[in-house]
PDB file of N, CA and C in Angstrom:
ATOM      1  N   UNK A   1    -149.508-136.797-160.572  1.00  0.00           N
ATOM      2  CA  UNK A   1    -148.474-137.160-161.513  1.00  0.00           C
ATOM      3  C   UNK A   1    -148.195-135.992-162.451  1.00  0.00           C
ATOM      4  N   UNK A   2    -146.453-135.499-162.930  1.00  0.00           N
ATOM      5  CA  UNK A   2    -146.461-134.491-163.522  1.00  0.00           C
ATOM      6  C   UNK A   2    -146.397-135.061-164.939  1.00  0.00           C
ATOM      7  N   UNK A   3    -147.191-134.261-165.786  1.00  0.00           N
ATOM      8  CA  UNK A   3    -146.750-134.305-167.278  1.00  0.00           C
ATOM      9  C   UNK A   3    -145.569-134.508-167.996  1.00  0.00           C
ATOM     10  N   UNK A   4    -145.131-134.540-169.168  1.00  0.00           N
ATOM     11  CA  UNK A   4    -143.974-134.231-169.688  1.00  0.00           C
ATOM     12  C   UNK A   4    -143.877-133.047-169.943  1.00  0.00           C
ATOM     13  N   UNK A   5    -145.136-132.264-170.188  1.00  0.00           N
ATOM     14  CA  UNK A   5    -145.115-130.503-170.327  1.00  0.00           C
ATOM     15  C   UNK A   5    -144.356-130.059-169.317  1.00  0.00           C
ATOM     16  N   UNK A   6    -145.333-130.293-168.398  1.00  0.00           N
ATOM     17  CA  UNK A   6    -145.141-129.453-166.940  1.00  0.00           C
ATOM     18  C   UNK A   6    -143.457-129.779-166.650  1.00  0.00           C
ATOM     19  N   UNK A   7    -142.860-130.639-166.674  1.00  0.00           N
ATOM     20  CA  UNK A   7    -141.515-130.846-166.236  1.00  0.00           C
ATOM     21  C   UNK A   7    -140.847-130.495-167.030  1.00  0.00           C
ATOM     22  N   UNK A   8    -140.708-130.724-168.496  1.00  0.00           N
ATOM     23  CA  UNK A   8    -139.889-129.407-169.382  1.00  0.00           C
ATOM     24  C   UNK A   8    -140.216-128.280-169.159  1.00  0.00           C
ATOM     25  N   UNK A   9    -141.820-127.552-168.755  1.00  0.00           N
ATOM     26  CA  UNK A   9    -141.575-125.716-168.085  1.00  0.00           C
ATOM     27  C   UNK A   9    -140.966-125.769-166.575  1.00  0.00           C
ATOM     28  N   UNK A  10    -140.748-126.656-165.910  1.00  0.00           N
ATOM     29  CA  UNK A  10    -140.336-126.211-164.648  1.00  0.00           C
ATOM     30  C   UNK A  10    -138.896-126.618-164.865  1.00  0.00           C
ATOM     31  N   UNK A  11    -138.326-127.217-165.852  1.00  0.00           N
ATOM     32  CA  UNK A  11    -136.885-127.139-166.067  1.00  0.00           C
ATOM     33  C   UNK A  11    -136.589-125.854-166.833  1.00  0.00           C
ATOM     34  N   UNK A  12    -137.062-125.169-167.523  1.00  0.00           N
ATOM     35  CA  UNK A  12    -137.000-123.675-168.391  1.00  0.00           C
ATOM     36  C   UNK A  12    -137.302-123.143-167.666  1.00  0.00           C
ATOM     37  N   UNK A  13    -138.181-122.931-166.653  1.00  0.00           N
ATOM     38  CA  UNK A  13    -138.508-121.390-165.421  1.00  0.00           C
ATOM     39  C   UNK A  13    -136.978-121.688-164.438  1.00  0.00           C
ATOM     40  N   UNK A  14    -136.587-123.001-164.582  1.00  0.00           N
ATOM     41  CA  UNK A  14    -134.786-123.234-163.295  1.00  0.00           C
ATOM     42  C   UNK A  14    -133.991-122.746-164.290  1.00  0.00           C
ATOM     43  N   UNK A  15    -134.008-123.709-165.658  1.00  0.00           N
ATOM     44  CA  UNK A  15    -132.720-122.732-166.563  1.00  0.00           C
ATOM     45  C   UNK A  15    -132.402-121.272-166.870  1.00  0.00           C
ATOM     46  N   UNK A  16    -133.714-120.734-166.929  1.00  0.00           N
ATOM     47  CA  UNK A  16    -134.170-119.151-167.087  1.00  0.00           C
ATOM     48  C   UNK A  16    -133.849-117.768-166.356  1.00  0.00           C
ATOM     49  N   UNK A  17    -134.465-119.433-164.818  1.00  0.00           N
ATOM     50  CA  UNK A  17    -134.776-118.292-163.474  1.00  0.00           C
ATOM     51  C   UNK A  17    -135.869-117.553-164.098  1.00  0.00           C
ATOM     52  N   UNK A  18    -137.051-117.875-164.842  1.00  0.00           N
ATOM     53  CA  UNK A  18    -137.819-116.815-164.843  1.00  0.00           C
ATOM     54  C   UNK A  18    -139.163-117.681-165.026  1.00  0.00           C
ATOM     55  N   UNK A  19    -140.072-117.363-164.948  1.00  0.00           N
ATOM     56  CA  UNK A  19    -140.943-118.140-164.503  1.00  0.00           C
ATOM     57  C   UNK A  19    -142.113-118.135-165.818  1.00  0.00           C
ATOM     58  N   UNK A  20    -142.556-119.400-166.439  1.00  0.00           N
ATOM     59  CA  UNK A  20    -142.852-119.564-168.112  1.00  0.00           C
ATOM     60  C   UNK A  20    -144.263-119.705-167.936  1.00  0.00           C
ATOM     61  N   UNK A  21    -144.555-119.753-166.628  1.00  0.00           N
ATOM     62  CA  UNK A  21    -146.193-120.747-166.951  1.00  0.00           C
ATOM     63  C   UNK A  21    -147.183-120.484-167.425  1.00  0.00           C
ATOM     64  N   UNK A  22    -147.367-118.884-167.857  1.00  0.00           N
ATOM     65  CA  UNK A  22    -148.217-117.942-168.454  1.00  0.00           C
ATOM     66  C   UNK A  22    -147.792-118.488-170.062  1.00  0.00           C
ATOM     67  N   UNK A  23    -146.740-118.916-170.335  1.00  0.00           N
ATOM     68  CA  UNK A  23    -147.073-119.388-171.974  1.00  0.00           C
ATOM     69  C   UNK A  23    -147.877-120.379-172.739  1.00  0.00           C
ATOM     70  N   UNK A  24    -148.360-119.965-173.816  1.00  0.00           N
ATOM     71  CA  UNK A  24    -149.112-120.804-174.000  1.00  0.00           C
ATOM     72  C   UNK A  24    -148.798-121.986-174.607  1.00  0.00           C
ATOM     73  N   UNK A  25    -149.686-123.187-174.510  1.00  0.00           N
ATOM     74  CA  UNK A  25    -148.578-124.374-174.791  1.00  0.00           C
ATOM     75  C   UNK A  25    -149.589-124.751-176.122  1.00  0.00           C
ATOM     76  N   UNK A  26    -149.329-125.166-177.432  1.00  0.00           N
ATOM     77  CA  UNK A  26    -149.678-125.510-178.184  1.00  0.00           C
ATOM     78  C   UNK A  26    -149.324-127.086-179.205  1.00  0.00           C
ATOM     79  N   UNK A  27    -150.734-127.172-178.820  1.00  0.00           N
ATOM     80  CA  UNK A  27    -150.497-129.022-179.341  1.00  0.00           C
ATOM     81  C   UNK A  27    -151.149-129.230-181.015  1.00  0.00           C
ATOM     82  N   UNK A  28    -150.185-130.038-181.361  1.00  0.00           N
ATOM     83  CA  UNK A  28    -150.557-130.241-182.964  1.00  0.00           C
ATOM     84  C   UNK A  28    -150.172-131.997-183.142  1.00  0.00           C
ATOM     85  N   UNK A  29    -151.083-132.277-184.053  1.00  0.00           N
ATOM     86  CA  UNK A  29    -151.105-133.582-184.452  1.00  0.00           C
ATOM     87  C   UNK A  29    -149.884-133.969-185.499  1.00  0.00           C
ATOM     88  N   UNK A  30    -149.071-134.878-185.722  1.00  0.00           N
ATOM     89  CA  UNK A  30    -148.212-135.051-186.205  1.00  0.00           C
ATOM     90  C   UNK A  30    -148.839-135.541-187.368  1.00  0.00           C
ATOM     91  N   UNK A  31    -149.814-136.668-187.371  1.00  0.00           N
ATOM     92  CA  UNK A  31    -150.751-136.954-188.274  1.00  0.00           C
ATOM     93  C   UNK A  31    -151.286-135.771-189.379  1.00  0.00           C
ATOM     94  N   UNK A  32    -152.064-134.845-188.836  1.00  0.00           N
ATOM     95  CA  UNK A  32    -152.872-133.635-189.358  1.00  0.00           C
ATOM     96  C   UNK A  32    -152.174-132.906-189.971  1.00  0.00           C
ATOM     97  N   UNK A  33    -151.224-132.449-191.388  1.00  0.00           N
ATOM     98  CA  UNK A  33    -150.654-131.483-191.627  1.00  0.00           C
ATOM     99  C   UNK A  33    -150.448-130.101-191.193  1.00  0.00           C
ATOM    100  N   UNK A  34    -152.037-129.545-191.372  1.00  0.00           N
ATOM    101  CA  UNK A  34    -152.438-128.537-191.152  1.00  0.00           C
ATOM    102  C   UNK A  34    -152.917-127.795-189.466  1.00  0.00           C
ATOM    103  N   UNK A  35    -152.464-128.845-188.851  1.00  0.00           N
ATOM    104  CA  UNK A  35    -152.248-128.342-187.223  1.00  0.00           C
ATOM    105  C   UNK A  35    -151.136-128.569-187.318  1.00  0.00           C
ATOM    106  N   UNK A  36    -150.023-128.941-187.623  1.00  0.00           N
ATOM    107  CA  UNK A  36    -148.999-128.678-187.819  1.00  0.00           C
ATOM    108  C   UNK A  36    -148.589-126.753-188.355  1.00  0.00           C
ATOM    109  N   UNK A  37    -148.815-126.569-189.446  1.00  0.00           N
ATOM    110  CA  UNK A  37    -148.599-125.404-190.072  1.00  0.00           C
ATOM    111  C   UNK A  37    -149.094-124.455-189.260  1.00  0.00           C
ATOM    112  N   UNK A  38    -150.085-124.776-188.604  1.00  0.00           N
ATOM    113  CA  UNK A  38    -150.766-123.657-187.762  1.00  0.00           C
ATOM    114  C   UNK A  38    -150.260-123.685-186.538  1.00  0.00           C
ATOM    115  N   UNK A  39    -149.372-124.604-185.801  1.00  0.00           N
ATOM    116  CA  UNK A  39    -148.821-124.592-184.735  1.00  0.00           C
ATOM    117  C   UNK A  39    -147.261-123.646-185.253  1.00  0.00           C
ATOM    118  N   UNK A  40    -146.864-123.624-186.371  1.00  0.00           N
ATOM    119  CA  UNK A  40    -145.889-122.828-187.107  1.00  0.00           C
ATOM    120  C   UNK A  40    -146.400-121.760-186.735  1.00  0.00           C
ATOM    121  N   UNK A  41    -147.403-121.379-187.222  1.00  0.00           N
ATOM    122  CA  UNK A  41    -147.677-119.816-187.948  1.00  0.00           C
ATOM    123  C   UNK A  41    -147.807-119.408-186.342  1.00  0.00           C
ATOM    124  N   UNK A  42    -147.810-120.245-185.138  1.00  0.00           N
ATOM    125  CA  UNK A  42    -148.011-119.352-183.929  1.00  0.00           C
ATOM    126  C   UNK A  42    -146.406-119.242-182.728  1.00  0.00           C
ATOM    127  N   UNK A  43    -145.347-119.422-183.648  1.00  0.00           N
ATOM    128  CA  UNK A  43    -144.120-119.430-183.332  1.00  0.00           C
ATOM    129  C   UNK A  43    -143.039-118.729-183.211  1.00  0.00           C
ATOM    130  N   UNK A  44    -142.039-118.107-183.208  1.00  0.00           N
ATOM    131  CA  UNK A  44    -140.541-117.737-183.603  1.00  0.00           C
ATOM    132  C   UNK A  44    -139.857-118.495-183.925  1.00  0.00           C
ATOM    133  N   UNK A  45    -139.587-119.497-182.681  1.00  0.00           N
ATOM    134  CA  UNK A  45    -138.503-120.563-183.003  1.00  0.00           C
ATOM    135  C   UNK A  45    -139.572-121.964-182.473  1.00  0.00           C
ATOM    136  N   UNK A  46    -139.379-122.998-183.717  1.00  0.00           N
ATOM    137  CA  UNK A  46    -139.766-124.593-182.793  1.00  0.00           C
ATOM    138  C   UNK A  46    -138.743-125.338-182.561  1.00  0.00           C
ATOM    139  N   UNK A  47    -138.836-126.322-181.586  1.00  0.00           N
ATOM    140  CA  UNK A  47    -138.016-126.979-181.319  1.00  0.00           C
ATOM    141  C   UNK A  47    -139.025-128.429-181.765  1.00  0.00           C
ATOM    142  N   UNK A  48    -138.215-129.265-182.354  1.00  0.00           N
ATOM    143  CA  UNK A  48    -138.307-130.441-182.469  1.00  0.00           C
ATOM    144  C   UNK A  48    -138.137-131.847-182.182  1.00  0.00           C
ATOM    145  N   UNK A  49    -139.179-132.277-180.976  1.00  0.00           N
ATOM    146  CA  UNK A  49    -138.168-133.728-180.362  1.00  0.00           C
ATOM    147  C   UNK A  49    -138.673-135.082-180.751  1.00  0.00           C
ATOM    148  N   UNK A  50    -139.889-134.560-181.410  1.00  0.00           N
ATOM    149  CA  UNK A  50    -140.139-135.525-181.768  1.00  0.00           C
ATOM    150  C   UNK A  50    -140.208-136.001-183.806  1.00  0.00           C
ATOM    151  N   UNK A  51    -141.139-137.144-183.751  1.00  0.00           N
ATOM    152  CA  UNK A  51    -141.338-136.918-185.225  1.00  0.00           C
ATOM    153  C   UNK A  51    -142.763-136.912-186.117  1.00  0.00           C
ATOM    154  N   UNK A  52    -143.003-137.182-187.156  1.00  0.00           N
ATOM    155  CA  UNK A  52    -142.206-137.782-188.348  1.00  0.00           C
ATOM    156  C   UNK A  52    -140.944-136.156-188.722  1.00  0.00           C
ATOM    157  N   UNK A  53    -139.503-136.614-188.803  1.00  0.00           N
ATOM    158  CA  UNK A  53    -138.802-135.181-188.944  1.00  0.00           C
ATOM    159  C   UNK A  53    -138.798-134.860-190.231  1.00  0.00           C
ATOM    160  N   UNK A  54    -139.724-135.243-191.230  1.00  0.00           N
ATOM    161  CA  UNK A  54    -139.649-134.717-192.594  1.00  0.00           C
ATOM    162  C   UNK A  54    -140.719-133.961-192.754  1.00  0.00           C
ATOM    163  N   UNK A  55    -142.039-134.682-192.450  1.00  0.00           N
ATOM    164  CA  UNK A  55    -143.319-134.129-192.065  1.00  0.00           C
ATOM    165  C   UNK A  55    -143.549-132.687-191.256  1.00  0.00           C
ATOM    166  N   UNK A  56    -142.059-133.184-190.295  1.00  0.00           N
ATOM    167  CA  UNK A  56    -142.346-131.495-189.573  1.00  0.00           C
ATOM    168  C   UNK A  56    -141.922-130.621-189.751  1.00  0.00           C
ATOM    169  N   UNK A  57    -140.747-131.063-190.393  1.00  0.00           N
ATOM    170  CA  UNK A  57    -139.968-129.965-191.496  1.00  0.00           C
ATOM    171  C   UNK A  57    -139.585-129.346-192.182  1.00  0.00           C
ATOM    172  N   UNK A  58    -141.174-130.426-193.214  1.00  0.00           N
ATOM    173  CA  UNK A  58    -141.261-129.643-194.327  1.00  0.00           C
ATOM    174  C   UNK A  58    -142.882-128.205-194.003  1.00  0.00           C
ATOM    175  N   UNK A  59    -143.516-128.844-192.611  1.00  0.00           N
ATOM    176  CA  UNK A  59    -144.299-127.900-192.367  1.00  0.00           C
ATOM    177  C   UNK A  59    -143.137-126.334-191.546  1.00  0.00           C
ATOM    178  N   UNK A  60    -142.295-126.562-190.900  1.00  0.00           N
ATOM    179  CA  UNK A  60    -141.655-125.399-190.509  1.00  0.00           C
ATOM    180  C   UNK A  60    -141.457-124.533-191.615  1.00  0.00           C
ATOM    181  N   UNK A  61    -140.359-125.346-192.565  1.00  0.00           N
ATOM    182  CA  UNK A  61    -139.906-124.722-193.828  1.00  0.00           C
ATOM    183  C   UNK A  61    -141.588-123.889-194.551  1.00  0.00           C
ATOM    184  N   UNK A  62    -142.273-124.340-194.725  1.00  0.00           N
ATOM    185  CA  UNK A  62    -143.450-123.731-195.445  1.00  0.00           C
ATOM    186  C   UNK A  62    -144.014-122.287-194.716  1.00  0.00           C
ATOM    187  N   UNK A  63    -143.916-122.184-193.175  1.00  0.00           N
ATOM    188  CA  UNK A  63    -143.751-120.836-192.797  1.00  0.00           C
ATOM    189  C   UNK A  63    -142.761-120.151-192.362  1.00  0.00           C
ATOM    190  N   UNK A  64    -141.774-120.129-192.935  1.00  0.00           N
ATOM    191  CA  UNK A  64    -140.080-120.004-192.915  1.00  0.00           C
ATOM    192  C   UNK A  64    -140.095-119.595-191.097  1.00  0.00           C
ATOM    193  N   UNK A  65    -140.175-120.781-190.337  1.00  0.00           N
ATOM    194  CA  UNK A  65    -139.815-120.458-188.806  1.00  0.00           C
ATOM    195  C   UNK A  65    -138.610-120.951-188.865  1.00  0.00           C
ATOM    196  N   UNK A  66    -137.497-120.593-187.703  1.00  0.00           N
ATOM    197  CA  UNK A  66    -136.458-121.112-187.445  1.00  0.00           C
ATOM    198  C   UNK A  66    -136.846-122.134-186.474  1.00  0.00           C
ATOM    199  N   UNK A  67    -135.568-123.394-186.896  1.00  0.00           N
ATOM    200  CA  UNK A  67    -136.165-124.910-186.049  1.00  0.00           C
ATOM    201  C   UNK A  67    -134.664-125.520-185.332  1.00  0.00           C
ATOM    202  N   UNK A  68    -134.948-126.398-185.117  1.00  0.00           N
ATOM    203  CA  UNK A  68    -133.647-126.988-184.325  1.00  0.00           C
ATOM    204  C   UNK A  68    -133.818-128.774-184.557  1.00  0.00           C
ATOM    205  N   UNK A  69    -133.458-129.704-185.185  1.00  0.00           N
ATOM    206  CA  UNK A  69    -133.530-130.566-185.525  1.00  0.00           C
ATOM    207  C   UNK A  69    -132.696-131.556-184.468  1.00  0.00           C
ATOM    208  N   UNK A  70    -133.130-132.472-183.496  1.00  0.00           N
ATOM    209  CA  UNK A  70    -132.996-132.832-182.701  1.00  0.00           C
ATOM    210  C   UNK A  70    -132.477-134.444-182.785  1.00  0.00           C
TER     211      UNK A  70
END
C-alpha cells in the first residue's frame, strides 16, 4: 500500500520529470510547537495542507519562511 508521501513524490518526480526521492521528508507534530519551528528552520518554501492554519502560521512567520496557505 502507497503512502500519502510516496504518491505526492511520485506526482512531483511526473510534474518535474525529475526524480525527488533523495529528499528528505520531514515530519512535525501539529500539536508540538517546537517541531513545528524546527521543521521551518529546515526549509525555503512550506507548503501547507493541512492544519491548525494559525498554529502553523504563526510558526512559519517566526522563521520568516515563505508559505502558501491552502
Amino acid at each position: 500500500m502507497m503512502t500519502t508521501t510516496t504518491t505526492m513524490m511520485m506526482l512531483v518526480d511526473a510534474l518535474t520529470e525529475k526524480d525527488l526521492s533523495m529528499l528528505p521528508i520531514v515530519i512535525a507534530d501539529v500539536d508540538v510547537e517546537s517541531t513545528l519551528i524546527d521543521m521551518c528552520k529546515q526549509a525555503d518554501i512550506l507548503l501547507n495542507c493541512v492544519g491548525p492554519v494559525w498554529t502553523v502560521l504563526k510558526c512559519f512567520a517566526t522563521v520568516a519562511t515563505d508559505w502558501v496557505l491552502t
